[in-house]
N, C-alpha and C. Protein backbone atom coordinates (compact mmCIF):
# COMPACT_ATOMS: atom_id res chain seq x y z
N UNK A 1 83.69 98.08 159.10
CA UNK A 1 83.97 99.21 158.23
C UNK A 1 83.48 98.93 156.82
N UNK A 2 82.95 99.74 155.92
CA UNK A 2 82.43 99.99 154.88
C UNK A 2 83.52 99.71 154.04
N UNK A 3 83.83 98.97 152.55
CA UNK A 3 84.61 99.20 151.50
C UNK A 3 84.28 99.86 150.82
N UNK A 4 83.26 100.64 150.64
CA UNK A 4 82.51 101.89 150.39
C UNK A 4 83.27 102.87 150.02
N UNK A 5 83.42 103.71 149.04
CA UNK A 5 84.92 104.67 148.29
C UNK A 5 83.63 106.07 149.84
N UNK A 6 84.45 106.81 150.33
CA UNK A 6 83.80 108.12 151.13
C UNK A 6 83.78 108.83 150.19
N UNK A 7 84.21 109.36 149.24
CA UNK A 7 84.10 110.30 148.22
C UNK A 7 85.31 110.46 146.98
N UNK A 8 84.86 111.11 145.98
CA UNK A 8 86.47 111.54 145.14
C UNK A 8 86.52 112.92 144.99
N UNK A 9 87.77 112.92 144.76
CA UNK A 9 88.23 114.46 144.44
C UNK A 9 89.14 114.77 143.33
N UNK A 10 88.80 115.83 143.10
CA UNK A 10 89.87 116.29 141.81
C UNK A 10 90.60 116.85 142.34
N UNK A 11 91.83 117.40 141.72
CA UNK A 11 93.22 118.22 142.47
C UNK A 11 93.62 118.61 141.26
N UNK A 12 94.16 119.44 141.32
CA UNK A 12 95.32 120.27 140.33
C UNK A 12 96.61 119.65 140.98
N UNK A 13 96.85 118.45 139.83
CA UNK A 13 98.61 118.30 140.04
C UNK A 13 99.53 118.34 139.17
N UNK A 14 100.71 119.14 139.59
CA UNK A 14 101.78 119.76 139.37
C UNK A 14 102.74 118.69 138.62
N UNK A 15 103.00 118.18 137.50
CA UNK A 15 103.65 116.71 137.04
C UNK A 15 104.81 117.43 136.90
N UNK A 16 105.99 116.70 137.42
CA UNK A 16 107.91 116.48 136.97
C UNK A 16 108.04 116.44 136.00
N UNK A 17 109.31 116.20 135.29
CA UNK A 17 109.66 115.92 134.48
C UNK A 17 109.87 114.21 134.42
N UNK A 18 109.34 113.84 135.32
CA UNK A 18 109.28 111.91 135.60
C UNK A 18 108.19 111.49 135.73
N UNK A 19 107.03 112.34 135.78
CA UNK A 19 105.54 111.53 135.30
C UNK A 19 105.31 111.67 136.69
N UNK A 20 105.78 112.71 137.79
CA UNK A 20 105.63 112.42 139.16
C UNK A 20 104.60 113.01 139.36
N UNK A 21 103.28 113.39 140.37
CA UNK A 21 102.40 114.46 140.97
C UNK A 21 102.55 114.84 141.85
N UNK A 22 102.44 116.07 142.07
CA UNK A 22 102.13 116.58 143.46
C UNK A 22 101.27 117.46 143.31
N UNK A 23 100.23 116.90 143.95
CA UNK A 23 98.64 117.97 144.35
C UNK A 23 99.03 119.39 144.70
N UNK A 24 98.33 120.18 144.16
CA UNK A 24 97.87 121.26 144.74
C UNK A 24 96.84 121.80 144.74
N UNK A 25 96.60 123.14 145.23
CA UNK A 25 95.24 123.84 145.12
C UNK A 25 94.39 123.71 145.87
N UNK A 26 93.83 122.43 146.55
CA UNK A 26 92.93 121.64 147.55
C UNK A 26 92.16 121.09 146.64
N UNK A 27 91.02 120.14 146.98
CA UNK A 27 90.12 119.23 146.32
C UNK A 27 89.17 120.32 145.82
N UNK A 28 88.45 119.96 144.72
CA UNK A 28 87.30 120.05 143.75
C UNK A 28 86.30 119.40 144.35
N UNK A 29 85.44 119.48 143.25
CA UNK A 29 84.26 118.23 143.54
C UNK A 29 84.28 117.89 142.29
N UNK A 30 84.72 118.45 141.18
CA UNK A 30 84.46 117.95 139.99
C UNK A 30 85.84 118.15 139.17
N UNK A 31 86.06 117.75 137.69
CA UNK A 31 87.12 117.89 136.74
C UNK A 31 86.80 119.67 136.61
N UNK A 32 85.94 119.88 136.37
CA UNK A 32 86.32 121.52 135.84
C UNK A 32 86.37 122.78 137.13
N UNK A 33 85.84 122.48 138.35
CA UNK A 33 86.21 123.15 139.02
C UNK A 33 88.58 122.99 139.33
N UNK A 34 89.17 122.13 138.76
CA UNK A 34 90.18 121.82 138.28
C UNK A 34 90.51 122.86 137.01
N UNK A 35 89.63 122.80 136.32
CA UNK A 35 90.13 123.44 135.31
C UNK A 35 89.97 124.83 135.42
N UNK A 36 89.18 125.53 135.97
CA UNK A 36 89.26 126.45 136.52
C UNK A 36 89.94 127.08 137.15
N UNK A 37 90.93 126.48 138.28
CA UNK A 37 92.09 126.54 139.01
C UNK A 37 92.47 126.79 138.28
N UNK A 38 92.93 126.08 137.45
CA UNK A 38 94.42 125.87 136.37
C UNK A 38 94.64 127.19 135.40
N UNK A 39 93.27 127.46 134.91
CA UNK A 39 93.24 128.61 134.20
C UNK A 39 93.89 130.29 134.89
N UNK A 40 92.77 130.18 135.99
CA UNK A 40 93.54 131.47 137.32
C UNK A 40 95.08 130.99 137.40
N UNK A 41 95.23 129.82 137.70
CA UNK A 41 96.83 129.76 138.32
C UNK A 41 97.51 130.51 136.92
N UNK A 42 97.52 130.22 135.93
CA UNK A 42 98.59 130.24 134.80
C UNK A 42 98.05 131.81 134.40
N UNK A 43 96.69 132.48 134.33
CA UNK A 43 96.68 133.90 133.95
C UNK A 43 97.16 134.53 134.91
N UNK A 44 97.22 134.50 136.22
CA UNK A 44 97.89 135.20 137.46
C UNK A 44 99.36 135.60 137.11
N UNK A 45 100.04 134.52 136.22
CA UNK A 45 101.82 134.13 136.18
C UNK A 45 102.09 133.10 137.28
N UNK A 46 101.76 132.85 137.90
CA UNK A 46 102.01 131.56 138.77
C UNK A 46 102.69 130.05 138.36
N UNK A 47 102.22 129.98 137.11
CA UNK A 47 102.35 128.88 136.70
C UNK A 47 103.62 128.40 136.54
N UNK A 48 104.58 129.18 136.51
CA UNK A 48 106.46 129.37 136.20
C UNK A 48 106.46 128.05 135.13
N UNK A 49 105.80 127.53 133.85
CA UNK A 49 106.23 126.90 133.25
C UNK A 49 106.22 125.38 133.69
N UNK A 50 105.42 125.16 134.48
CA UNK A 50 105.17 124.10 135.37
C UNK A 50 104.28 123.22 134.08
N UNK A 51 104.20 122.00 134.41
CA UNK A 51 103.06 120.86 133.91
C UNK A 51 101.87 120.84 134.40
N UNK A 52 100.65 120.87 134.14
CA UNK A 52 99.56 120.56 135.02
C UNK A 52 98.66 119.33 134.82
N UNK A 53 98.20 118.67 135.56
CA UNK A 53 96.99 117.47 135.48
C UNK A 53 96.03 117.62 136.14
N UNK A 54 95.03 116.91 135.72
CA UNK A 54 94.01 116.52 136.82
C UNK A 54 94.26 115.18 137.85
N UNK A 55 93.99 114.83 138.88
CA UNK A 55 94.15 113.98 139.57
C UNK A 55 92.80 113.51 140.23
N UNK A 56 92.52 112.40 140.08
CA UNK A 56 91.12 111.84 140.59
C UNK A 56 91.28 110.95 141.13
N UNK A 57 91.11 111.92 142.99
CA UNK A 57 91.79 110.50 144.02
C UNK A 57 90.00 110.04 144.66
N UNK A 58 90.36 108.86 144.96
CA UNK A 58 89.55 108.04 145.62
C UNK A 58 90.06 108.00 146.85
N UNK A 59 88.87 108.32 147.49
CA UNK A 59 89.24 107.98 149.17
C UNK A 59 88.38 107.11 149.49
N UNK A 60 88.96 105.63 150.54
CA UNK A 60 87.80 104.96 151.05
C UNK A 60 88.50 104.59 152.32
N UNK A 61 87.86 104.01 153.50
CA UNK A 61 88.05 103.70 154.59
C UNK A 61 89.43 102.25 154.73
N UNK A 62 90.26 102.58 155.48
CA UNK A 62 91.25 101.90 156.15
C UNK A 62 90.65 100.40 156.25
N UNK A 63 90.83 99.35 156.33
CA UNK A 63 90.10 98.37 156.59
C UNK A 63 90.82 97.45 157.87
N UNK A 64 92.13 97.96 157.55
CA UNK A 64 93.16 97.10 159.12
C UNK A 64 93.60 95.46 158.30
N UNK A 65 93.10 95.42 157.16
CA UNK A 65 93.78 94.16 156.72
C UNK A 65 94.55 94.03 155.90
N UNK A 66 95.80 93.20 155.73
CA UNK A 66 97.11 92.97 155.37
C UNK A 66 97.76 92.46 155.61
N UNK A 67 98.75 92.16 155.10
CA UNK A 67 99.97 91.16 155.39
C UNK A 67 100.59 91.66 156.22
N UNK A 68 101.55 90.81 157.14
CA UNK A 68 102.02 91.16 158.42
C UNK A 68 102.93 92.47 158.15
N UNK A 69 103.39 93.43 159.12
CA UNK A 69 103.64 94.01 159.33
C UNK A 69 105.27 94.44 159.59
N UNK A 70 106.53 94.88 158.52
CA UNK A 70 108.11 94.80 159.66
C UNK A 70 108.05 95.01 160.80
N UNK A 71 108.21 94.24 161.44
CA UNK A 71 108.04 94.62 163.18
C UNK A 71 109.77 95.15 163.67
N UNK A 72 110.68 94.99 162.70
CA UNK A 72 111.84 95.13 162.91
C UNK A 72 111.73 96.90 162.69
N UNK A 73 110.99 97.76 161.80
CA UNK A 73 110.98 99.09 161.48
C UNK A 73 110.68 99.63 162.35
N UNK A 74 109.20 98.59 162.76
CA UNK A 74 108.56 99.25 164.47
C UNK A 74 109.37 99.57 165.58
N UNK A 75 110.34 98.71 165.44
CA UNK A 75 111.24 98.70 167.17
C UNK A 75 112.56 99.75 166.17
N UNK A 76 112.65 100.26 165.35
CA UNK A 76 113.39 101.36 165.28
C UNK A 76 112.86 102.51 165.92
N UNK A 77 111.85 102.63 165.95
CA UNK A 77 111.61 103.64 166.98
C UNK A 77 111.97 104.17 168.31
N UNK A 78 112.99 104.91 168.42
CA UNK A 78 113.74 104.94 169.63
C UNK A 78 113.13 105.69 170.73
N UNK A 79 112.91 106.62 170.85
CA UNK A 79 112.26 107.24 172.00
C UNK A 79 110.79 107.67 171.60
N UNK A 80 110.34 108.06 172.78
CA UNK A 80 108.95 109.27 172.38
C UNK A 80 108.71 110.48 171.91
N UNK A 81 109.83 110.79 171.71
CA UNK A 81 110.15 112.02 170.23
C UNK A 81 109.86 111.91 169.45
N UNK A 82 110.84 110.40 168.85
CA UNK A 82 110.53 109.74 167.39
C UNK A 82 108.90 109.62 167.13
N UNK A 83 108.74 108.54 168.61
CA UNK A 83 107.01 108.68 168.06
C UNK A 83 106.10 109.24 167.75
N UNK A 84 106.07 110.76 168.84
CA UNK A 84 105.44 111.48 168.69
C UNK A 84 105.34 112.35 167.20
N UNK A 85 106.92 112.40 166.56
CA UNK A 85 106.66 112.62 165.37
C UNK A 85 106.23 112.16 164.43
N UNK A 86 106.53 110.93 164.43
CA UNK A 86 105.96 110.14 163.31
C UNK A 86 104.36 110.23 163.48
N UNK A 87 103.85 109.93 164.89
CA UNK A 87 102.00 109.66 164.91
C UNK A 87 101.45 111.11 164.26
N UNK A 88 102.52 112.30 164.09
CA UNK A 88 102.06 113.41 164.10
C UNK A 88 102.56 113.46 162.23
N UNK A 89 102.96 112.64 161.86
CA UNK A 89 102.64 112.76 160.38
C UNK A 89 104.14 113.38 159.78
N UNK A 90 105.32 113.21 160.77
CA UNK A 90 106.09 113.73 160.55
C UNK A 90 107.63 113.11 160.16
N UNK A 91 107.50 112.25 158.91
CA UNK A 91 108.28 111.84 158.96
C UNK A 91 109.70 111.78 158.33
N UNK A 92 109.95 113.06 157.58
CA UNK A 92 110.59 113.46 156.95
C UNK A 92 112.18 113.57 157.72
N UNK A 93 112.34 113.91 159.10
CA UNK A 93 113.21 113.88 159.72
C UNK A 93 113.76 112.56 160.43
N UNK A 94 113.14 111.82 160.57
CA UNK A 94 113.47 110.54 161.38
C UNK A 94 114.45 109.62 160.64
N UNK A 95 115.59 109.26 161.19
CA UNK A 95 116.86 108.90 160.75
C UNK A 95 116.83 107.27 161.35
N UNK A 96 116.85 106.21 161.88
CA UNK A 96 117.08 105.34 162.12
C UNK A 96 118.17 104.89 162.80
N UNK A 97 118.36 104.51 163.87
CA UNK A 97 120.23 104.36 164.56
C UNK A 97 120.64 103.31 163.69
């Protein structure tokens, strides 16, 4: 596998009141297609008084290397429910016995 960045993106993100982000809008290719967003979002009224940033994520390929792994979190996994949700990106519900 390549350490090779696959591309970056800009995002319109939404900052807390704790310095937090959360993306929206979908990716750019650039800072001002961002700013552009931002402008429509807030003349629409959308904006409800919200914070806005730019965000410039880097994406690059998984490489599989790291320090070992909790294998104790792994075997929380109780049935094929659990799994299936979690492989499916879903992990907001999964409780732990």
């Amino acid at each position: 596998m390549s350490e090779q960045p696959l591309k970056n993106q800009f995002w319109l993100a939404s900052v807390d009141q704790y310095g937090n982000a959360t993306l929206v809008d979908g990716a750019h290719q650039d800072r001002e297609g961002v700013e552009r967003a931002a402008t429509l979002i807030k003349r629409m009224g959308l904006a409800n008084g919200r914070r806005f940033a730019i965000a410039e994520i880097l994406l690059s390929e998984l490489t599989g290397q790291h320090k070992p792994v909790d294998e104790e979190a792994i075997g929380t996994l109780r049935d094929d429910d659990d799994r299936e949700e979690i492989a499916a990106g879903d992990y907001r519900y999964y409780a732990p016995p």
